[in-house]
C-alpha atoms as a PDB file:
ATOM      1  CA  UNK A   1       0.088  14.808   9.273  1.00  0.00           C
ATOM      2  CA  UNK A   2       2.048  11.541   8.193  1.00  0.00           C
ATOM      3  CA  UNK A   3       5.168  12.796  10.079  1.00  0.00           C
ATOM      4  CA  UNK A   4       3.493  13.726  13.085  1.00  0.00           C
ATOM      5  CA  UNK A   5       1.819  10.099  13.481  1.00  0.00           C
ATOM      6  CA  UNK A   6       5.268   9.019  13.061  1.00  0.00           C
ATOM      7  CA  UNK A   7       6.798  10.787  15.589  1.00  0.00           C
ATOM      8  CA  UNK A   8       4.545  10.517  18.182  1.00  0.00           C
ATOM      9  CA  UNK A   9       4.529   6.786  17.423  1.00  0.00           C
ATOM     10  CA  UNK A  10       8.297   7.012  18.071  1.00  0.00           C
ATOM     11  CA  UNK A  11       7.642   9.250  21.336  1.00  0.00           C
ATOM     12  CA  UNK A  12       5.065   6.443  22.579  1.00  0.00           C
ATOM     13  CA  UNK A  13       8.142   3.295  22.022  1.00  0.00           C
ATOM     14  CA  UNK A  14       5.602   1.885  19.291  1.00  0.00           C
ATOM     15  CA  UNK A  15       7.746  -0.953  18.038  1.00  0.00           C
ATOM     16  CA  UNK A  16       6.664  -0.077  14.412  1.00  0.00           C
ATOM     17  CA  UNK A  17       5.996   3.689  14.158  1.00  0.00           C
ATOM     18  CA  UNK A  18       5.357   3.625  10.631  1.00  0.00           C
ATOM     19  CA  UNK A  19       2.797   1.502  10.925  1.00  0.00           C
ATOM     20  CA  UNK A  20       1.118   3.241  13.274  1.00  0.00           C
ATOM     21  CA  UNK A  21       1.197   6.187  11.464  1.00  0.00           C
ATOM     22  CA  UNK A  22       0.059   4.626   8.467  1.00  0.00           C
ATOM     23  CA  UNK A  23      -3.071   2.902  10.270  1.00  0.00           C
ATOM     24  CA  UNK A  24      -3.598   6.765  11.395  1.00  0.00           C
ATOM     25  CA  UNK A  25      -3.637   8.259   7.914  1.00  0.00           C
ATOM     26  CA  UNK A  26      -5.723   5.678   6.143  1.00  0.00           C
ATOM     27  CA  UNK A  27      -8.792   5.670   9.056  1.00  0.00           C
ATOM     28  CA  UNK A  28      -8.839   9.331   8.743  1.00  0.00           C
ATOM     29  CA  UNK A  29      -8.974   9.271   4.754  1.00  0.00           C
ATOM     30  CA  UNK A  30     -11.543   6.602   5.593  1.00  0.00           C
ATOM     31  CA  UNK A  31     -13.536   8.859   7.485  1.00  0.00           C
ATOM     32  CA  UNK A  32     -13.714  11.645   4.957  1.00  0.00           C
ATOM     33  CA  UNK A  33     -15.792   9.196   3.051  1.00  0.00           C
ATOM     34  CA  UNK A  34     -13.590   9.976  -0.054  1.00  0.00           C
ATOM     35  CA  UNK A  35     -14.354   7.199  -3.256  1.00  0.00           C
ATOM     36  CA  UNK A  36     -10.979   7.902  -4.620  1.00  0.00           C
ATOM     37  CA  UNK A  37      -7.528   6.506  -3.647  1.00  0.00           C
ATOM     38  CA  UNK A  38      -3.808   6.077  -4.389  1.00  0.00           C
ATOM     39  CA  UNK A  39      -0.473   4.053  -3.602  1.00  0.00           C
ATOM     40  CA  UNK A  40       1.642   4.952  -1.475  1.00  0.00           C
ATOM     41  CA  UNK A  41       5.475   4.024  -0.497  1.00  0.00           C
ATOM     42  CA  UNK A  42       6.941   5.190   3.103  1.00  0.00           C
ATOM     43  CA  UNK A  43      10.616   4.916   4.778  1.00  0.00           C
ATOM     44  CA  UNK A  44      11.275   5.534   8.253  1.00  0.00           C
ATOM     45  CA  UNK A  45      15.006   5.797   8.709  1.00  0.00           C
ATOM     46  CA  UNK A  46      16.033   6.108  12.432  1.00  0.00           C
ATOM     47  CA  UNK A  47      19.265   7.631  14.346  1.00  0.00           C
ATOM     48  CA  UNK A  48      21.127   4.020  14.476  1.00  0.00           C
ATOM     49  CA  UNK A  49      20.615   3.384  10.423  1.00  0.00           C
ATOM     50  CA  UNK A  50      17.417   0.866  10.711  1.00  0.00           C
ATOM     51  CA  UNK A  51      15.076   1.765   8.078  1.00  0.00           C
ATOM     52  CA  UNK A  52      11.066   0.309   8.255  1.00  0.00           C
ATOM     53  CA  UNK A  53       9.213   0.451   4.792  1.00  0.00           C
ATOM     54  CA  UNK A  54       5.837   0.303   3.676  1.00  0.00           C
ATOM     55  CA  UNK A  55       4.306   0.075   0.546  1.00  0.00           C
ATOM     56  CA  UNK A  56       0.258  -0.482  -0.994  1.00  0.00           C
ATOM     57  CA  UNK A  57      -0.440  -1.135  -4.023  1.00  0.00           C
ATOM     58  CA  UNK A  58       1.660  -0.471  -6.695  1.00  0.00           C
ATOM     59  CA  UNK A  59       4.062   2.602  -5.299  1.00  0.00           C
ATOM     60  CA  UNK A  60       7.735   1.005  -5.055  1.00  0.00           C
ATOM     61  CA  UNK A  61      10.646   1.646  -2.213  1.00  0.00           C
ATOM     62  CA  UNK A  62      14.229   0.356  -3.654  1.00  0.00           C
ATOM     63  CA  UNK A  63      16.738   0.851  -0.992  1.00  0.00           C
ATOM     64  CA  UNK A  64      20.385   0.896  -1.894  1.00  0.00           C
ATOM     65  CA  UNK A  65      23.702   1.443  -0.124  1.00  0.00           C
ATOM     66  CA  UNK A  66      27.269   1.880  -1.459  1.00  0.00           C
ATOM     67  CA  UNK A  67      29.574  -1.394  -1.085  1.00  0.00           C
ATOM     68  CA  UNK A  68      32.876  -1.558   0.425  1.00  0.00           C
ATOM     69  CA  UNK A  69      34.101  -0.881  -3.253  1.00  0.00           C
ATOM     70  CA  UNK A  70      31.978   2.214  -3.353  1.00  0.00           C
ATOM     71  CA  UNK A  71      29.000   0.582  -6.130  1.00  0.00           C
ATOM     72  CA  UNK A  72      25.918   0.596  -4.986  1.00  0.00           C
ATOM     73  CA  UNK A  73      23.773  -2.405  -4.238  1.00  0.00           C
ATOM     74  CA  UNK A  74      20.373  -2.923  -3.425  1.00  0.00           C
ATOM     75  CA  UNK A  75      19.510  -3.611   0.263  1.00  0.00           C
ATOM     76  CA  UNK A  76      15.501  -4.187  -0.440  1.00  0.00           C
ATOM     77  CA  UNK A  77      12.779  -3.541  -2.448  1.00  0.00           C
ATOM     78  CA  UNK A  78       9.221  -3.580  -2.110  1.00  0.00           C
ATOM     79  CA  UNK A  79       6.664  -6.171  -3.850  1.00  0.00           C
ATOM     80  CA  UNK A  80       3.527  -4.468  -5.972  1.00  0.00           C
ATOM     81  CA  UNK A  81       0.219  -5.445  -4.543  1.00  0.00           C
ATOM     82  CA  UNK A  82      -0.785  -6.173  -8.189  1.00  0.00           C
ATOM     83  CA  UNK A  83      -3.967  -7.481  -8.731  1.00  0.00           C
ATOM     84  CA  UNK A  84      -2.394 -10.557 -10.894  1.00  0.00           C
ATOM     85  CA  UNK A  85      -0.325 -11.534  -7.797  1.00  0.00           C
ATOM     86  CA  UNK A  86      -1.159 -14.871  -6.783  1.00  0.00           C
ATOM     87  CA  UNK A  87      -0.983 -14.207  -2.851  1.00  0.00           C
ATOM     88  CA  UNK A  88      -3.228 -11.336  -3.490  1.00  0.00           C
ATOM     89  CA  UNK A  89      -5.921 -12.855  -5.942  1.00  0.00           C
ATOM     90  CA  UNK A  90      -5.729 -15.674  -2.445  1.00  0.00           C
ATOM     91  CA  UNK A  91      -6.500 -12.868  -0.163  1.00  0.00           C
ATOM     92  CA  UNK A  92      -8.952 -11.045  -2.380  1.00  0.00           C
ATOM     93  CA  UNK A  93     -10.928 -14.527  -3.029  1.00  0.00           C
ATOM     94  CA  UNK A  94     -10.959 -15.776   0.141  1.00  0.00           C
ATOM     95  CA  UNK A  95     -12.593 -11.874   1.557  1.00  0.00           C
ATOM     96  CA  UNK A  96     -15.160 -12.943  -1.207  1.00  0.00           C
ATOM     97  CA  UNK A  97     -14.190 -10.295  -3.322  1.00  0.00           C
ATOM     98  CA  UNK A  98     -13.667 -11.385  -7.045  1.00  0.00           C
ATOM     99  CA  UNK A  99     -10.255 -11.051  -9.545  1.00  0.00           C
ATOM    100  CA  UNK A 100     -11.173 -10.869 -13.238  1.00  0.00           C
ATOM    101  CA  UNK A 101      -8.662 -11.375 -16.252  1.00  0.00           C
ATOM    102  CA  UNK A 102      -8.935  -8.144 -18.268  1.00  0.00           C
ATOM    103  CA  UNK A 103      -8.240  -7.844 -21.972  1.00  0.00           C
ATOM    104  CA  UNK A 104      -4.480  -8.536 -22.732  1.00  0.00           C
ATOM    105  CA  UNK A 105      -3.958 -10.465 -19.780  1.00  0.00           C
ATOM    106  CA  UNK A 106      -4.328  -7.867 -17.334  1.00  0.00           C
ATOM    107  CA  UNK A 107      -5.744  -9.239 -14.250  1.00  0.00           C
ATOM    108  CA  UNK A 108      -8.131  -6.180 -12.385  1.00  0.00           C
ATOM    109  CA  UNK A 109      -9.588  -6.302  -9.265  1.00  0.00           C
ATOM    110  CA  UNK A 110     -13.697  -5.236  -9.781  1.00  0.00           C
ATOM    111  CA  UNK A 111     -14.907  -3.174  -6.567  1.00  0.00           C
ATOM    112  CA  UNK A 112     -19.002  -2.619  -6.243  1.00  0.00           C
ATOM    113  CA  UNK A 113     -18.950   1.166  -7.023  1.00  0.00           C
ATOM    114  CA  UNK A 114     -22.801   1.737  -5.586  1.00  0.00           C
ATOM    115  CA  UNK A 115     -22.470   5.560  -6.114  1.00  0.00           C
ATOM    116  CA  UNK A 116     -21.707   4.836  -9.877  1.00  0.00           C
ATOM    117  CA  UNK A 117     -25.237   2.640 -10.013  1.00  0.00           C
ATOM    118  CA  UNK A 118     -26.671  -0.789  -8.969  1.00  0.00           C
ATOM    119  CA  UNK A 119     -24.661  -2.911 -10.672  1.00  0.00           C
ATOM    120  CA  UNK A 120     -21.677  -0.637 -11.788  1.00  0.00           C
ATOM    121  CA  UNK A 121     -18.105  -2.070 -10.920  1.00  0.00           C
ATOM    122  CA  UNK A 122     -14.496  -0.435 -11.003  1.00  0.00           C
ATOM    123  CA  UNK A 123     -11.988  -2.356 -12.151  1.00  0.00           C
ATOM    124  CA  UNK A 124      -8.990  -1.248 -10.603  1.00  0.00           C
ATOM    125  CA  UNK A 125      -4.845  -2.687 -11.292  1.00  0.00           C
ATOM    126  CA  UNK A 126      -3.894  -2.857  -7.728  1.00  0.00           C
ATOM    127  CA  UNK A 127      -5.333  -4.993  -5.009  1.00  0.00           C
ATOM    128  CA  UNK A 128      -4.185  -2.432  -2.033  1.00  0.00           C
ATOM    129  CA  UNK A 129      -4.620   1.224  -1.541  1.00  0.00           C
ATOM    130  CA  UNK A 130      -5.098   4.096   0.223  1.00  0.00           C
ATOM    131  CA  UNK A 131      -8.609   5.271   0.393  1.00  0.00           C
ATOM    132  CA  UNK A 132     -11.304   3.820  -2.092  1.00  0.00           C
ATOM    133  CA  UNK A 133     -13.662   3.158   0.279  1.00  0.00           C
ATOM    134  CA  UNK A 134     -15.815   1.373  -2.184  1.00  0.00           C
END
């Protein structure tokens, strides 16, 4: 499981035991051989207070703390991995995939779906997730 990556990351001294753990879930939904996939957010908050946080696609982490006045106040948030985002239409073009302006303005990323048929695509929101092999 997630948490057990984690914590034997955290046994091991990994310097970023989330990420570990995370590299650990995705090449074993990667292995199943699974076409579907999601987003995902994850927070590792440790004994002295230091959080790590990771995020794909478009799942969100806000972190927030109280202030010395007792309102609370953000302390970070995540960034989507939305497929209009102009680092990630970068990335995705330059790894020779394509980004296509959808109806409305929506940009979608379109993923060869070779199970669907030849030449069927999925057009999908988010330009990072878990699984989705294709």
């Amino acid at each position: 499981s997630f948490s057990d990556f984690a914590a034997d990351a955290i046994a091991a001294g990994e310097p970023s035991p989330l990420a570990v753990a995370w590299r650990a879930v995705v090449g074993g939904y990667l292995r199943t051989g699974a076409q579907d996939g999601t987003t995902a957010s994850a927070l590792l908050l440790d004994d002295r207070g230091m959080a790590e946080v990771l995020n794909c696609g478009d799942s969100r982490t806000v972190v927030s703390a109280h202030s010395p006045a007792g309102r609370p106040r953000l302390v970070h948030a995540t960034i989507d991995h939305g497929a209009g985002a102009v680092a990630e239409v970068a990335r995705i073009r330059a790894s020779g995939g394509r980004v296509e302006c959808a109806p409305g303005g929506s940009f979608r990323v379109a993923v060869d779906a070779p199970s669907v048929g030849r030449d069927a695509l999925f057009r999908v929101a988010v330009a990072r997730a878990l699984g989705g092999s294709e």
